[in-house]
N, C-alpha and C. Protein backbone atom coordinates (compact mmCIF):
# COMPACT_ATOMS: atom_id res chain seq x y z
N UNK A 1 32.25 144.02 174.58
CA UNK A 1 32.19 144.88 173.41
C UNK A 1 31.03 144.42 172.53
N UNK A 2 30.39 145.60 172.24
CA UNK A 2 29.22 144.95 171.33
C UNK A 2 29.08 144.66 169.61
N UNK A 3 28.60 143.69 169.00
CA UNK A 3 29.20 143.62 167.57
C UNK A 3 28.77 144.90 167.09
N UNK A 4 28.37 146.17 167.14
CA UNK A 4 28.37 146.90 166.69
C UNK A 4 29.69 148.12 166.24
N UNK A 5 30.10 148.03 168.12
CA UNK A 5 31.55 148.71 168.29
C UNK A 5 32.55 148.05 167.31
N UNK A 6 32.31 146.57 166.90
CA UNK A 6 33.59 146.18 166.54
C UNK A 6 33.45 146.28 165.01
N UNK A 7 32.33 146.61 164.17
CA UNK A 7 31.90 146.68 163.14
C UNK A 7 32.68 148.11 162.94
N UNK A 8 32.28 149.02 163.70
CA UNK A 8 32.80 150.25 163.42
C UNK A 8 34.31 150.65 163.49
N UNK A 9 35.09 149.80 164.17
CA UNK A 9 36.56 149.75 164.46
C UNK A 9 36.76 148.87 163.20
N UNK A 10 35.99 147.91 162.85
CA UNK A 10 36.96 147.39 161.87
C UNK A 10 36.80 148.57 160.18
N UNK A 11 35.61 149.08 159.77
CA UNK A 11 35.82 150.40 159.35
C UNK A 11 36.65 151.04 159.67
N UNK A 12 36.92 151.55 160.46
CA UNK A 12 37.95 152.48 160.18
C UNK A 12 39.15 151.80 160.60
N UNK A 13 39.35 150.45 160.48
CA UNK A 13 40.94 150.15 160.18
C UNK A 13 40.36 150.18 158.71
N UNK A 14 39.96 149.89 157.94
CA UNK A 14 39.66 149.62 156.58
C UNK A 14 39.80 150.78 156.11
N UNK A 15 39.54 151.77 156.66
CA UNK A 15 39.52 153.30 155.89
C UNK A 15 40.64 153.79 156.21
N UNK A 16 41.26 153.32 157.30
CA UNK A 16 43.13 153.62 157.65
C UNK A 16 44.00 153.47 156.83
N UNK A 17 43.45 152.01 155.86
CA UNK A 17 44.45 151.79 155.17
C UNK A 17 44.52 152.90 154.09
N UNK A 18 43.42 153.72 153.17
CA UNK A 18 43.76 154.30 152.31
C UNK A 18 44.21 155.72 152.84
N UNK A 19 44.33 155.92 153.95
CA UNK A 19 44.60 157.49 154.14
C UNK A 19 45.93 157.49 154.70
N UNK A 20 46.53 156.01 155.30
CA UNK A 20 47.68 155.59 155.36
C UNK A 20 49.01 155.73 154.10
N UNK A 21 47.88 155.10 152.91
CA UNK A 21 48.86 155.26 151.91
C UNK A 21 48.98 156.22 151.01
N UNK A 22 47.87 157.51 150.99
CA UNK A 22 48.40 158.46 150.71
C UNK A 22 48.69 159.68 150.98
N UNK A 23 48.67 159.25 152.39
CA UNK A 23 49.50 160.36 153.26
C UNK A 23 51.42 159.81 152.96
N UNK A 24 51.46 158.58 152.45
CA UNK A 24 52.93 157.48 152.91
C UNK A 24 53.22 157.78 154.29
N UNK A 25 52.41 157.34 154.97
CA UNK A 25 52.09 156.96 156.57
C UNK A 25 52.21 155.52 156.97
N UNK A 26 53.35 155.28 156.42
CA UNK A 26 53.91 153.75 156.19
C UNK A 26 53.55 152.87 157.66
N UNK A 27 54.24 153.81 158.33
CA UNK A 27 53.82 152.92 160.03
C UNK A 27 52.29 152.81 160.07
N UNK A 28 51.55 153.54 159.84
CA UNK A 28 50.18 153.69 159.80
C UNK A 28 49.49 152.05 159.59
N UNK A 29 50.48 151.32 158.45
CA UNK A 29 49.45 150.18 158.17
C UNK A 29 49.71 148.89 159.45
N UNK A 30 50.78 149.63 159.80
CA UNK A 30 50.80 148.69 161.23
C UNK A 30 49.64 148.50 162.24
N UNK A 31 48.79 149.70 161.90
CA UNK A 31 47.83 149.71 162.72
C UNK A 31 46.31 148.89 162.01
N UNK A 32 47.16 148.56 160.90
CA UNK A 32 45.99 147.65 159.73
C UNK A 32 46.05 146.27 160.04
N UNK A 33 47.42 146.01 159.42
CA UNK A 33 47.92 144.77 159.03
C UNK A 33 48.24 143.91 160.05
N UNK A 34 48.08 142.61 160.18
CA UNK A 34 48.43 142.01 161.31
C UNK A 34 50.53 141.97 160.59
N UNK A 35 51.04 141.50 161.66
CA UNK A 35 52.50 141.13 161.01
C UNK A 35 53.06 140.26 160.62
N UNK A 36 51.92 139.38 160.21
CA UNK A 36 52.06 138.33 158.74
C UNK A 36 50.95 137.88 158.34
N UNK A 37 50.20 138.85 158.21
CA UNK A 37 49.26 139.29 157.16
C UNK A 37 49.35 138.91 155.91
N UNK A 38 48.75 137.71 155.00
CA UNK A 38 48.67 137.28 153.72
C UNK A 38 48.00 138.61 152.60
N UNK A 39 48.98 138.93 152.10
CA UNK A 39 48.08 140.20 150.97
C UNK A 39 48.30 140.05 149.38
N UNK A 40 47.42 139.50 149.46
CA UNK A 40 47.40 139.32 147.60
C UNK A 40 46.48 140.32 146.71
N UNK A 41 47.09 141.26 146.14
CA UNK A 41 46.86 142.06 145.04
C UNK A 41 47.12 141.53 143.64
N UNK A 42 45.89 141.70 142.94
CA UNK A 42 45.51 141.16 141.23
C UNK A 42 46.06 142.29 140.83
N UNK A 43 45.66 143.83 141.22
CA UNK A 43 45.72 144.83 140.51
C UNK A 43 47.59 144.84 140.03
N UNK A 44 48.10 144.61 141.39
CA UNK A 44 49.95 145.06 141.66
C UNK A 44 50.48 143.46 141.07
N UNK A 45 49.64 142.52 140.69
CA UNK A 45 50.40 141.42 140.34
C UNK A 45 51.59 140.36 141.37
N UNK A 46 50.90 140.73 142.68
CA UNK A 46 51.61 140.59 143.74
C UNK A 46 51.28 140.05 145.00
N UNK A 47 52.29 138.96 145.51
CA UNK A 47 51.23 138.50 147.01
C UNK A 47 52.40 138.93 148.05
N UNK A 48 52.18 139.47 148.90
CA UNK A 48 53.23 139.88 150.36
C UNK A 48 52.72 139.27 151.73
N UNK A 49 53.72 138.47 152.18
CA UNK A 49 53.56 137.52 153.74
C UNK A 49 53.81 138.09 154.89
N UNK A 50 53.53 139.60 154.59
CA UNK A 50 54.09 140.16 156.32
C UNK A 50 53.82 141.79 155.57
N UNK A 51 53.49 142.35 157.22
CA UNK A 51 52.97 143.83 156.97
C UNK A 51 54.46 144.44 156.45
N UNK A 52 55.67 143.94 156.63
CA UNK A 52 57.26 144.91 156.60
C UNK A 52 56.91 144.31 155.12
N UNK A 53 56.89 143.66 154.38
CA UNK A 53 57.59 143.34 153.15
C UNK A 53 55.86 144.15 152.12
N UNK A 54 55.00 144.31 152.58
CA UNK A 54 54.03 144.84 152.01
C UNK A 54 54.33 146.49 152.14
N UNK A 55 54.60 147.08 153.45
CA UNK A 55 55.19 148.40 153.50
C UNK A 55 56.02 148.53 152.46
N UNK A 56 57.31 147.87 152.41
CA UNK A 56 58.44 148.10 151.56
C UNK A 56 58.32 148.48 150.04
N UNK A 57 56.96 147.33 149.72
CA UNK A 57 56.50 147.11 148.57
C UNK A 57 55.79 148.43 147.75
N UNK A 58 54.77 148.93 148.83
CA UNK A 58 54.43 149.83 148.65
C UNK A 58 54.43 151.38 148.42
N UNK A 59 55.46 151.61 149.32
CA UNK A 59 56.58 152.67 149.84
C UNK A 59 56.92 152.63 148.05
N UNK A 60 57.60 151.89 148.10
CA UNK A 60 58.46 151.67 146.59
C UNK A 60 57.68 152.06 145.50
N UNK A 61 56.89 151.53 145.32
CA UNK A 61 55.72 152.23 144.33
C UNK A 61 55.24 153.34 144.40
N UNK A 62 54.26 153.50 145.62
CA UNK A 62 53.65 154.82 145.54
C UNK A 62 54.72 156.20 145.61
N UNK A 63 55.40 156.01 145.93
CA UNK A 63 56.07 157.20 146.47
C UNK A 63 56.56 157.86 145.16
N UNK A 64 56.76 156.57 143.59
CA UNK A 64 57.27 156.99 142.17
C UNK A 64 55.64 157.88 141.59
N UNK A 65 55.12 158.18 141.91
CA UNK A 65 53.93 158.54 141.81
C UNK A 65 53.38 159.86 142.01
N UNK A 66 53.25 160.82 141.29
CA UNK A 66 52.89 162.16 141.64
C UNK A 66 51.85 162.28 142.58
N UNK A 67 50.28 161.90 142.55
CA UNK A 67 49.51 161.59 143.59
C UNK A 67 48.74 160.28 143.23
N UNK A 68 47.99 160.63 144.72
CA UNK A 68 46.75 159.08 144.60
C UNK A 68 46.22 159.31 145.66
N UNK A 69 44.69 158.42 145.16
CA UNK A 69 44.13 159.07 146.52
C UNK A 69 43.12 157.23 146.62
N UNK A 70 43.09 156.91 147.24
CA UNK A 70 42.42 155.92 147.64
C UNK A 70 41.32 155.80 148.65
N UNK A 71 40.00 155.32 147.41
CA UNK A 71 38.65 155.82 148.46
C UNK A 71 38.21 153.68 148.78
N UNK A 72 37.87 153.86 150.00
CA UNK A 72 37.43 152.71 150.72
C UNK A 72 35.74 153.24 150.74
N UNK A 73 34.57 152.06 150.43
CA UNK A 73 33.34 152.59 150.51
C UNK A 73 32.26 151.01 150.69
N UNK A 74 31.29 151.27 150.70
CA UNK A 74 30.36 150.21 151.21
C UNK A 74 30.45 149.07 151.80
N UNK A 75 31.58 149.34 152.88
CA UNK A 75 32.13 147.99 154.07
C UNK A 75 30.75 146.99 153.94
N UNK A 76 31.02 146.06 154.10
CA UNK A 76 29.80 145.17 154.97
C UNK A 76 30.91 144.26 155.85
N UNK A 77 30.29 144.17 157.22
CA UNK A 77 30.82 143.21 157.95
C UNK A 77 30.42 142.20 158.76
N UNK A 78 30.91 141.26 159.15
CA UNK A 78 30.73 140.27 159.51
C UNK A 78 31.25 139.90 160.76
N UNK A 79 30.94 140.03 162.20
CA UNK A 79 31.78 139.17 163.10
C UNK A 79 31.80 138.15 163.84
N UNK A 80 32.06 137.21 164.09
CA UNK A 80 32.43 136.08 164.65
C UNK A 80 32.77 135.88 166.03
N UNK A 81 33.00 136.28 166.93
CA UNK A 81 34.17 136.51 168.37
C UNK A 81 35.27 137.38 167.98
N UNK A 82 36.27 136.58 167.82
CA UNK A 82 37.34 137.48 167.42
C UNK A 82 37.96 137.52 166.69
N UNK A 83 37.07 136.91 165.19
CA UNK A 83 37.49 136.95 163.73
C UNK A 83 36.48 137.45 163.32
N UNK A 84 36.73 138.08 162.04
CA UNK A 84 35.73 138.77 161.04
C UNK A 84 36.09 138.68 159.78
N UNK A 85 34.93 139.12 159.00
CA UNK A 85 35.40 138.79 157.52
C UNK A 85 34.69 140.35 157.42
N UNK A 86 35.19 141.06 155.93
CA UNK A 86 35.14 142.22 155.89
C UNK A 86 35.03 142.51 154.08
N UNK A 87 34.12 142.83 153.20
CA UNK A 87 33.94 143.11 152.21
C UNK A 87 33.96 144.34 151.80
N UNK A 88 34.81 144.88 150.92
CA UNK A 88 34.85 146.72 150.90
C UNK A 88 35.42 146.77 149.11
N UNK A 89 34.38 147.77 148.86
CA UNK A 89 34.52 148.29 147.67
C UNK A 89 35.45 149.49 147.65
N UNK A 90 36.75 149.25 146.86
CA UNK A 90 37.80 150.56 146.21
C UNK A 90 37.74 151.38 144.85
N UNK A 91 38.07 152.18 145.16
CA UNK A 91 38.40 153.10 143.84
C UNK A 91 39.65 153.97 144.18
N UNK A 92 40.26 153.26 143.03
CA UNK A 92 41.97 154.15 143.17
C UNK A 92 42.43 155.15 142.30
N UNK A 93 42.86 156.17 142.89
CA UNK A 93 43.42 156.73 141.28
C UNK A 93 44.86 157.23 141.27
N UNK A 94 45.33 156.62 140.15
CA UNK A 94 46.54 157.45 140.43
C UNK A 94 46.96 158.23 139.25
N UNK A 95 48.17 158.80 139.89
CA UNK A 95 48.59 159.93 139.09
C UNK A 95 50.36 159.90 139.18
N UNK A 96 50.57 160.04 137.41
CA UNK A 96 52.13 160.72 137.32
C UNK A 96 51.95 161.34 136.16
N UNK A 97 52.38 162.41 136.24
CA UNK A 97 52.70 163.49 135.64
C UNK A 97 53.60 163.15 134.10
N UNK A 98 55.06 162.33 134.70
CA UNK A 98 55.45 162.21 133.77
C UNK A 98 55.16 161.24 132.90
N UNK A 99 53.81 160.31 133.17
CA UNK A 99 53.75 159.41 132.21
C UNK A 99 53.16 159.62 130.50
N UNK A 100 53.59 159.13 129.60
CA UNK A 100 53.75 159.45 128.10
C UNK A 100 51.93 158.63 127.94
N UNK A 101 51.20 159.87 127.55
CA UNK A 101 49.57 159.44 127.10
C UNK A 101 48.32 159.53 128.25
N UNK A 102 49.33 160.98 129.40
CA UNK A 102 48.47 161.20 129.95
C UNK A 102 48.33 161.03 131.61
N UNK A 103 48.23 161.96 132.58
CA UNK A 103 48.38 161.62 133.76
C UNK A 103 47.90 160.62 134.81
N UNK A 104 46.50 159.93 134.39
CA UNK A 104 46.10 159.47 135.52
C UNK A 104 45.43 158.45 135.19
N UNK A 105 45.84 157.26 135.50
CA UNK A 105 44.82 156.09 135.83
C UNK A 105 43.94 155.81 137.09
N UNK A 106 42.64 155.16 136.52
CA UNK A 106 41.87 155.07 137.94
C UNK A 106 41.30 153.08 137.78
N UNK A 107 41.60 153.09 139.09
CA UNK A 107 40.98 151.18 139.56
C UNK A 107 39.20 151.35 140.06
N UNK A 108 38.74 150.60 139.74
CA UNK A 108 37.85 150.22 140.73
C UNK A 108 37.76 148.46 141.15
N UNK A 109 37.91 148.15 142.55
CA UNK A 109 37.55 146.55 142.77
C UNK A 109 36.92 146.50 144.16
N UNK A 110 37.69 145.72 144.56
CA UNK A 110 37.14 145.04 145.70
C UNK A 110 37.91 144.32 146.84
N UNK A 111 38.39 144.46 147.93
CA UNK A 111 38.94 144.29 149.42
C UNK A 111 37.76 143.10 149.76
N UNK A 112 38.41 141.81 149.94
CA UNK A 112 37.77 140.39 150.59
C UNK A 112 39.03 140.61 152.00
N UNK A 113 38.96 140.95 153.04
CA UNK A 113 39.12 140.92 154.46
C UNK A 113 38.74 140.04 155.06
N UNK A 114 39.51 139.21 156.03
CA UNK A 114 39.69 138.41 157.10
C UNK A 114 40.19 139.40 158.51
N UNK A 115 40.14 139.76 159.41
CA UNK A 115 40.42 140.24 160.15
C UNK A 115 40.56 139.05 161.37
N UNK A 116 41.53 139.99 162.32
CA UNK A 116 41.24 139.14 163.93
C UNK A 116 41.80 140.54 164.90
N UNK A 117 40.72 139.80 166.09
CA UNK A 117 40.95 141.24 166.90
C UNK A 117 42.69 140.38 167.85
N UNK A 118 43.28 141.70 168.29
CA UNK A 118 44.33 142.23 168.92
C UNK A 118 44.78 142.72 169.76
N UNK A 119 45.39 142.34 170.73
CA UNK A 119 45.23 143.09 171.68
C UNK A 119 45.51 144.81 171.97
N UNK A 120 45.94 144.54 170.12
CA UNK A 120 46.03 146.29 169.97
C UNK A 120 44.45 146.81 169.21
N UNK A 121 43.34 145.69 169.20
CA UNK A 121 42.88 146.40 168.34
C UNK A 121 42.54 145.39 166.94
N UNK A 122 41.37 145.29 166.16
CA UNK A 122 41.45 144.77 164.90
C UNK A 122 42.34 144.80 163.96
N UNK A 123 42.39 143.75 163.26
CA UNK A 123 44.06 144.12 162.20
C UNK A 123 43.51 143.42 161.30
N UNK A 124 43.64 143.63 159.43
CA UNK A 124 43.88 142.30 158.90
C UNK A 124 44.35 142.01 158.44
N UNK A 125 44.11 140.14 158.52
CA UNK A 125 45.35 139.11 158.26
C UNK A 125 45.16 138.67 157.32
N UNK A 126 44.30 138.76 156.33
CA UNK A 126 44.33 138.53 154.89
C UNK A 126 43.61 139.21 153.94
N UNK A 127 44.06 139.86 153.32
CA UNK A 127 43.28 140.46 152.14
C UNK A 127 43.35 140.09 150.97
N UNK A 128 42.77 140.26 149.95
CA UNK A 128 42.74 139.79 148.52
C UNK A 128 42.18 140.82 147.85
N UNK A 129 42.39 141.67 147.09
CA UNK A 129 42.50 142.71 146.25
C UNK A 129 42.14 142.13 145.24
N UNK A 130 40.72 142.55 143.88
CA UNK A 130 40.61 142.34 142.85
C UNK A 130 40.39 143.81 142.08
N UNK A 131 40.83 143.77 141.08
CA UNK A 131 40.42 144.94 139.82
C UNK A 131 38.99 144.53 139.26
N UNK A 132 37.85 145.78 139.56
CA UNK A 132 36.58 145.42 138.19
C UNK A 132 36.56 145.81 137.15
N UNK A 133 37.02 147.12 137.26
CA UNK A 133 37.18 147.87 135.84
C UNK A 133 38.36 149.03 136.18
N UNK A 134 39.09 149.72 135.03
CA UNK A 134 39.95 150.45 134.97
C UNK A 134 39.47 151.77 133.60
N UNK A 135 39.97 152.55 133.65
CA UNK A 135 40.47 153.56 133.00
C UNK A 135 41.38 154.49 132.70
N UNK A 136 41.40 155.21 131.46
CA UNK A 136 42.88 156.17 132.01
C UNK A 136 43.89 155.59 131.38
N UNK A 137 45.34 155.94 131.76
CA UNK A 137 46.66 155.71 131.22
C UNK A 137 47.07 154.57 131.80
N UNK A 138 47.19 152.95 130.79
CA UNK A 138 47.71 151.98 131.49
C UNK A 138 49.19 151.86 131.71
N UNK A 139 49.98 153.32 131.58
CA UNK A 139 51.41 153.68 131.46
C UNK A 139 51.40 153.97 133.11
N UNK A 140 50.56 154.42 133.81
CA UNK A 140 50.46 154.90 135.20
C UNK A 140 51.26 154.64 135.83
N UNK A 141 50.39 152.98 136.33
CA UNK A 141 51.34 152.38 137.28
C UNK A 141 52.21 151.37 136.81
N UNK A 142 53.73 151.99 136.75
CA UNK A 142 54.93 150.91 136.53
C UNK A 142 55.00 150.08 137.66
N UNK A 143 55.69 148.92 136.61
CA UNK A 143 56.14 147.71 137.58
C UNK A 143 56.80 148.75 139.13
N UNK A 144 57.61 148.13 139.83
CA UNK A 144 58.23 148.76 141.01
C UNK A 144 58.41 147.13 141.69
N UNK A 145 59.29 147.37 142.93
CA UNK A 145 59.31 146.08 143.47
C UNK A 145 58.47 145.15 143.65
N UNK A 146 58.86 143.84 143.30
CA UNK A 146 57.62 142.84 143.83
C UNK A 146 56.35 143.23 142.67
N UNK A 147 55.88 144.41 142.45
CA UNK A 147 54.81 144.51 141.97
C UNK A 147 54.90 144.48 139.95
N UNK A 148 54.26 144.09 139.23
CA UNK A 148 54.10 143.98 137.59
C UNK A 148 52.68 144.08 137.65
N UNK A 149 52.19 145.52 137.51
CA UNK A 149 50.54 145.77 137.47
C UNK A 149 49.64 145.01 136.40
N UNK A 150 49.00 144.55 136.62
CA UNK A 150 47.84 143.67 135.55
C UNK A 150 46.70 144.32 135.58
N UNK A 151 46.31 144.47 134.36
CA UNK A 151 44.90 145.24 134.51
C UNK A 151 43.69 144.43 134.30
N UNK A 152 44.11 142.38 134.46
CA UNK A 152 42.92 141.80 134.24
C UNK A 152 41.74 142.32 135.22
N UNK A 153 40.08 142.71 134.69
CA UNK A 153 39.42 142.85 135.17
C UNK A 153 38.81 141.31 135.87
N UNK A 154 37.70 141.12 137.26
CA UNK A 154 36.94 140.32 137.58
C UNK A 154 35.67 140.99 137.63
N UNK A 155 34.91 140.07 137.58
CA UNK A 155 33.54 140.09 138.02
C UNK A 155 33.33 139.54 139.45
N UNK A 156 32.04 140.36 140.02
CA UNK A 156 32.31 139.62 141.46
C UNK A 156 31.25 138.90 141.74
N UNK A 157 30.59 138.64 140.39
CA UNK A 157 29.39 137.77 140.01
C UNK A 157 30.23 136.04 140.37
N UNK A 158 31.08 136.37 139.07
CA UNK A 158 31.94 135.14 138.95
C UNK A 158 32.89 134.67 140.19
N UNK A 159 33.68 135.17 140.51
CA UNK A 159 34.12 134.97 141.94
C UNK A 159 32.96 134.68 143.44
N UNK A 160 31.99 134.64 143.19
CA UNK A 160 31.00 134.75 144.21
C UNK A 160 30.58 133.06 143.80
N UNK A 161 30.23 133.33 142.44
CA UNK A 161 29.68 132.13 141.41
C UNK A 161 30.58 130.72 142.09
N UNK A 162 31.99 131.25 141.87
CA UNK A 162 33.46 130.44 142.17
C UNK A 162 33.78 129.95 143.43
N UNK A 163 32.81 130.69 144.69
CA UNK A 163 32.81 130.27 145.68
C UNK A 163 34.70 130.87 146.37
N UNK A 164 35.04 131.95 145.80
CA UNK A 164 36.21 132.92 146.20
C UNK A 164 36.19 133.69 146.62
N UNK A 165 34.91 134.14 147.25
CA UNK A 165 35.00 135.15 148.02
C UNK A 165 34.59 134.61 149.73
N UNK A 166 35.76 135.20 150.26
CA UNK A 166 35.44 134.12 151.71
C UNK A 166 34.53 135.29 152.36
N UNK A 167 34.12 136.63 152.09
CA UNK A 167 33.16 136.84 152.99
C UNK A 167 32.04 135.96 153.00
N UNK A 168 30.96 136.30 151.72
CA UNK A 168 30.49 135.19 151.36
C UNK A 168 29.77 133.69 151.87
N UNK A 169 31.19 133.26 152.56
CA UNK A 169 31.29 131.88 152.78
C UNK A 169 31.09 132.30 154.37
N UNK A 170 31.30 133.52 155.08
CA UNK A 170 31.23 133.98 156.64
C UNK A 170 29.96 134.22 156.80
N UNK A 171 29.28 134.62 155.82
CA UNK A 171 28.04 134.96 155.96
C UNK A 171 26.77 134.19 155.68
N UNK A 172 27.25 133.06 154.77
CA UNK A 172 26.35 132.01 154.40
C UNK A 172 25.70 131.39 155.40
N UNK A 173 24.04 130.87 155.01
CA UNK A 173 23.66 130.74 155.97
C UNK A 173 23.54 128.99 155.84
N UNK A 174 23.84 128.75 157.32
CA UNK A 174 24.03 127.07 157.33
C UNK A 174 22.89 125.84 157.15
């Protein structure tokens, strides 16, 4: 397989995940997540040790939610053999209707990916979710299981600065 093919498979597991979750194509992230997959979200205030308890998590939330649409955009990747590291810029938005000051909040951050290939296929096994900036109704997104939304923003100056971003560290040159 050539690192090109696998660049492009790991895209579109990366782009699976957002059309996964707002379709609530819950099985869908099975085809993401490895099945103990480390996922730590800043935005959801939340870290989950396995693709079932991140489904659950999610399910639970989004579904209280009139819509959302989640855009995945300027992958860069990295591969290794049969690990990769995977950098991807988000923008989220969501929407409820009934929230008091207005329907819709929107995220923008950033997806730090670890991947490993599978014999089903790329999956990944760790992500880290940061918020850069927000707008909109911070009434949006309620707590829900596991999750207490924080709207601290990062910089990815400073996290880069911090030596926290493990793409970064995949790509550095020795």
């Amino acid at each position: 397989m050539s690192v090109l093919q696998d660049k492009a498979e790991i895209i579109e597991v990366i782009n699976l995940y957002g059309i996964a979750l707002d379709a609530h194509a819950w099985d869908l992230l099975d085809d993401v997540f490895t099945k103990d997959v480390h996922a730590e979200f800043g935005p959801a205030g939340a870290v989950w040790k396995s693709v079932d308890a991140l489904k659950f998590a999610f399910k639970d939330f989004h579904e209280t939610l009139t819509n959302h649409m989640h855009t995945m955009t300027g992958s860069c990747v990295h591969v290794d053999g049969d690990k990769a590291n995977a950098f991807t810029y988000g923008d989220w938005l969501l929407s409820r209707d009934s929230a008091v000051g207005g329907p819709d909040w929107v995220g923008r951050g950033w997806y730090d990916d670890e991947l490993v290939r599978t014999p089903e296929g790329w999956r990944i096994s760790s992500r880290v979710c940061r918020l850069l900036s927000w707008t909109g109704n911070p009434n949006v997104p309620e707590p829900a299981y596991e999750q207490r939304p924080v709207m601290t923003t990062h910089t990815l100056r400073g996290h880069h600065e911090a030596g926290k971003i493990k793409f970064f560290k995949a790509i550095a040159r020795k």
